[in-house]
N, C-alpha and C. Protein backbone atom coordinates (compact mmCIF):
# COMPACT_ATOMS: atom_id res chain seq x y z
N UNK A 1 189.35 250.52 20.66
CA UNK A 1 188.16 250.30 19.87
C UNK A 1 188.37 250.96 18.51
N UNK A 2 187.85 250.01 17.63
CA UNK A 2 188.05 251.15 16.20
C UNK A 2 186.60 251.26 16.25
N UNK A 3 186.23 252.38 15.38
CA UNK A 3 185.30 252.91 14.51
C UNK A 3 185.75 252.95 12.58
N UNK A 4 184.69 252.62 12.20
CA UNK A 4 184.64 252.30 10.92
C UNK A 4 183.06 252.36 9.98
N UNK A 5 183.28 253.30 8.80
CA UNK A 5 181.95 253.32 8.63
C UNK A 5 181.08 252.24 8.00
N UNK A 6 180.04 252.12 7.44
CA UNK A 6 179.66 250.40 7.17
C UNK A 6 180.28 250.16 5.72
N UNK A 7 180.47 251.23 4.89
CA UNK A 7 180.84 250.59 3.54
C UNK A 7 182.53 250.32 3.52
N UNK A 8 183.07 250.49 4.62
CA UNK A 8 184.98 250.25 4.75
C UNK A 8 184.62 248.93 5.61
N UNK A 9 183.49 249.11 6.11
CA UNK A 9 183.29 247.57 7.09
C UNK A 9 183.57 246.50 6.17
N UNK A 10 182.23 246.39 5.59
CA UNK A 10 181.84 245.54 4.44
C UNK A 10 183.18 244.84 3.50
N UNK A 11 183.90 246.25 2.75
CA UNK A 11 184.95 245.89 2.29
C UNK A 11 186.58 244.94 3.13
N UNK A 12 186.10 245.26 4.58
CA UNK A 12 186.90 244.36 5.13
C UNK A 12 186.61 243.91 6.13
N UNK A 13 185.51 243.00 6.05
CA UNK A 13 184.80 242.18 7.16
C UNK A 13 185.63 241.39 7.56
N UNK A 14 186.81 240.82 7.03
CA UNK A 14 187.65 239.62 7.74
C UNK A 14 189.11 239.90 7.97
N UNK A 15 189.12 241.37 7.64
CA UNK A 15 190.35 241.92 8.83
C UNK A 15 189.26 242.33 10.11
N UNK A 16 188.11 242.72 9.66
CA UNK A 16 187.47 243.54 11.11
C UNK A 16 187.52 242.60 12.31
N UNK A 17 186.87 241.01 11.58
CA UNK A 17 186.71 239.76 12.46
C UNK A 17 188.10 239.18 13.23
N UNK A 18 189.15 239.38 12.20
CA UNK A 18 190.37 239.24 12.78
C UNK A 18 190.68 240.14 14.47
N UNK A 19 190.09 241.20 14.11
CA UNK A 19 190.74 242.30 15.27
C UNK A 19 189.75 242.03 16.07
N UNK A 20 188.39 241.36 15.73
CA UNK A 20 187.51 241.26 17.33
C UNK A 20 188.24 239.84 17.99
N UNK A 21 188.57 239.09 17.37
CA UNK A 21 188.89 237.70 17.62
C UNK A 21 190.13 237.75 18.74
N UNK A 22 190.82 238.65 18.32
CA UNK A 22 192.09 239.49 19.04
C UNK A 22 191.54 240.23 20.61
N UNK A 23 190.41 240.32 20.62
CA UNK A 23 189.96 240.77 21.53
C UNK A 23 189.82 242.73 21.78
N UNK A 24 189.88 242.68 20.09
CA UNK A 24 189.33 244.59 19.95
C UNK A 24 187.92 244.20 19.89
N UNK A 25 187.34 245.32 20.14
CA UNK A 25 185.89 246.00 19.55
C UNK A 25 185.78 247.03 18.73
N UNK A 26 185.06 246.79 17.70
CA UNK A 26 184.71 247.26 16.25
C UNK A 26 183.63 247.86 16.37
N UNK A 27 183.38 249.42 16.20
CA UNK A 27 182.69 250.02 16.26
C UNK A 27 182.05 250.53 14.69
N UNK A 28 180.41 250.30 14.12
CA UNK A 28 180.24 250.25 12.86
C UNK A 28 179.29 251.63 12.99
N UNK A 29 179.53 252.50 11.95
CA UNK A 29 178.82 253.67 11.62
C UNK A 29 178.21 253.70 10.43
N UNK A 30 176.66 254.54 10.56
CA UNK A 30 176.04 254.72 9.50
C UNK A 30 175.76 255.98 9.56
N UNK A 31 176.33 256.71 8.74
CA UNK A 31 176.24 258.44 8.06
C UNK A 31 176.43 258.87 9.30
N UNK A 32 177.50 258.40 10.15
CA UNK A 32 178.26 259.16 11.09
C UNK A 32 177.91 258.50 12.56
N UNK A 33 176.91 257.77 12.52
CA UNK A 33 176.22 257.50 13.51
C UNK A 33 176.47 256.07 13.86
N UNK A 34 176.86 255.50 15.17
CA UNK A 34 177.54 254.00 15.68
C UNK A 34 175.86 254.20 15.88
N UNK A 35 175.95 252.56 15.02
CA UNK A 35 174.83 251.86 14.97
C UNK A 35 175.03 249.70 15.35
N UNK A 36 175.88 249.74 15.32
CA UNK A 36 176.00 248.47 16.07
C UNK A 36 178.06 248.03 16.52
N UNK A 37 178.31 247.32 17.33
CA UNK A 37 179.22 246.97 17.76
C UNK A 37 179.67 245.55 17.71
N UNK A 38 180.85 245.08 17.12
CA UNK A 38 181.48 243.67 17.46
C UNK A 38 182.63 243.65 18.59
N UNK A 39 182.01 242.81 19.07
CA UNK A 39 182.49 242.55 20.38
C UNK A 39 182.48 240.98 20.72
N UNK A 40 184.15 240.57 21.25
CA UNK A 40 184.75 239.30 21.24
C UNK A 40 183.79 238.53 22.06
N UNK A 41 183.63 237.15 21.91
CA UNK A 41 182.50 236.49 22.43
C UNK A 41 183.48 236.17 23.85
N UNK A 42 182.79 235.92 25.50
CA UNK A 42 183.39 235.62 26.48
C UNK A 42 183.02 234.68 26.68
N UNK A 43 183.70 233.92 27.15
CA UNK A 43 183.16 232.22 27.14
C UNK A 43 182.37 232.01 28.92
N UNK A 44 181.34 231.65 29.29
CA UNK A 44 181.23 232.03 30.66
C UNK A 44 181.81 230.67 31.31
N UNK A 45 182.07 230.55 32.27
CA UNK A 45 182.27 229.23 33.24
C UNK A 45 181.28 229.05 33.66
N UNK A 46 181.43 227.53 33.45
CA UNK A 46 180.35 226.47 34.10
C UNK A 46 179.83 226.68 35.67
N UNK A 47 180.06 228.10 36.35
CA UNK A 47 179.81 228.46 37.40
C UNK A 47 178.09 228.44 37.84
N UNK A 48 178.06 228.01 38.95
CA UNK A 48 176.42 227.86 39.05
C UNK A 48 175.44 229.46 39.03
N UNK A 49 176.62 230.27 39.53
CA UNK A 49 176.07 231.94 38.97
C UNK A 49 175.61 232.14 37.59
N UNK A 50 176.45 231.63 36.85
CA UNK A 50 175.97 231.82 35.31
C UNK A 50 174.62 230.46 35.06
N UNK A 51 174.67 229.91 35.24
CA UNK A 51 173.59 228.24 34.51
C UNK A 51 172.41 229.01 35.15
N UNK A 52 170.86 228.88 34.50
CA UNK A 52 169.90 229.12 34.65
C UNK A 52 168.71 228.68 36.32
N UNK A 53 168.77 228.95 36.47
CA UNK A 53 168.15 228.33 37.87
C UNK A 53 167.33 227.11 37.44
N UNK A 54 166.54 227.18 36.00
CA UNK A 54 165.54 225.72 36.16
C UNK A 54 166.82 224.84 35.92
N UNK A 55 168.03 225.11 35.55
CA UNK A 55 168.97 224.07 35.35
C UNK A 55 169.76 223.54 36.38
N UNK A 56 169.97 224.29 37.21
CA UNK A 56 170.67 223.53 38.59
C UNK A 56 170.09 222.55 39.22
N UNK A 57 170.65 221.54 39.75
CA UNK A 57 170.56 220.89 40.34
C UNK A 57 169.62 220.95 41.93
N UNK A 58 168.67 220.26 42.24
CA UNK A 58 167.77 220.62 43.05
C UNK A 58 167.57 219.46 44.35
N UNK A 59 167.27 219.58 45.63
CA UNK A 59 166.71 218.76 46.11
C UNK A 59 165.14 218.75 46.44
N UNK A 60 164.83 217.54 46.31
CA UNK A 60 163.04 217.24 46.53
C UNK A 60 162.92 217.86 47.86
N UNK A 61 161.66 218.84 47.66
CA UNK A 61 161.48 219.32 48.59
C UNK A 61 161.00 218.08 50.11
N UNK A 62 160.31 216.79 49.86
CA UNK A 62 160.15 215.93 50.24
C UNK A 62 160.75 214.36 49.76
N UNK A 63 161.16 213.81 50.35
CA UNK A 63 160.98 212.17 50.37
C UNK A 63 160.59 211.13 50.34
N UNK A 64 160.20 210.67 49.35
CA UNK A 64 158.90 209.56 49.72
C UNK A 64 159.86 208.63 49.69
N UNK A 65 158.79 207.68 50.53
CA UNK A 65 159.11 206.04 50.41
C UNK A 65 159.65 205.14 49.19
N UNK A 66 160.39 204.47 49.46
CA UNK A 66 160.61 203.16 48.06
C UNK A 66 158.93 202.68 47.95
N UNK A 67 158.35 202.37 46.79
CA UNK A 67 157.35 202.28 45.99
C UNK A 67 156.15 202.87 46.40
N UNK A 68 156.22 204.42 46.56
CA UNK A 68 155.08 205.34 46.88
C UNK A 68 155.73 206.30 45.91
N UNK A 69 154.35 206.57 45.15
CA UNK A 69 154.50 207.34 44.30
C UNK A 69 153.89 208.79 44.45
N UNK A 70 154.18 209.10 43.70
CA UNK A 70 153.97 211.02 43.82
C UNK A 70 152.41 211.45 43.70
N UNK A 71 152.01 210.65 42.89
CA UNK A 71 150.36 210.54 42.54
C UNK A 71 149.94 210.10 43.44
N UNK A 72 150.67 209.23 44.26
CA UNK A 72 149.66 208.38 45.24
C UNK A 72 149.63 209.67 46.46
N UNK A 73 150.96 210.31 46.97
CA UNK A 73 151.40 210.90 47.65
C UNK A 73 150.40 212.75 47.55
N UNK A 74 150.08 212.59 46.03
CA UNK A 74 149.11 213.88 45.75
C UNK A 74 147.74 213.01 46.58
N UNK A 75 147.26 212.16 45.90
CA UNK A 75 146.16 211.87 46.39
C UNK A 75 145.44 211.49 47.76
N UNK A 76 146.64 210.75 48.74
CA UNK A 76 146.77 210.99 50.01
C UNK A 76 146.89 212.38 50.63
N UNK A 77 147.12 213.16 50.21
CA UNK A 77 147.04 215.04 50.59
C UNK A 77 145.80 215.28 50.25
N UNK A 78 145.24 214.99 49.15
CA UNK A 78 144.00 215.96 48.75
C UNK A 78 142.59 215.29 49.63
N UNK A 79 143.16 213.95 50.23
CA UNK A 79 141.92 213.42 51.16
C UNK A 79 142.18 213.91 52.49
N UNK A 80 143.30 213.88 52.65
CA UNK A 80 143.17 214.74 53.94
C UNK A 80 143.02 216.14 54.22
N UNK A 81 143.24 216.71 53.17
CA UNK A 81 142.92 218.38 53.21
C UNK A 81 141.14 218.53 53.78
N UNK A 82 141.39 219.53 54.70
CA UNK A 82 139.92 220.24 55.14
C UNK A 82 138.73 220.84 54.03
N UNK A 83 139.88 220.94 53.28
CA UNK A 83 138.32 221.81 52.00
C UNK A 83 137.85 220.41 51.20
């Protein structure tokens, strides 16, 4: 990891970018103090661990029929419900 303070940063932002790209991390200081970090981007895999849950792929919790619809299928429930 380097450390570097922000005004040597500044002056060489595209050697710094070079060395994260390389897969260092760039450590940036202000009046002595690490105040932010560059760090190489990781690319994640298309693994279903990483993708968001509303994004995976799902099965219907139910099945309806060929030309019964979901509305119809709500509205047939709500007449038979007790309340």
């Amino acid at each position: 990891m380097h450390s570097l303070p922000l005004s040597e940063f500044r002056a060489n932002v595209s050697a710094m970018l070079d060395l994260v790209e390389q897969g260092e991390t760039v450590r940036i200081l202000r009046h002595g103090k690490p105040v932010a970090e560059l760090v190489p981007v990781v690319e994640k895999a298309a693994d279903p661990v990483h993708v968001p849950s509303w994004k995976r792929p799902f099965e219907p919790l139910i099945s309806l029929p060929a030309g019964y619809s979901a509305v119809k299928a709500l509205l047939d429930e709500r007449e038979q419900s007790p309340l």
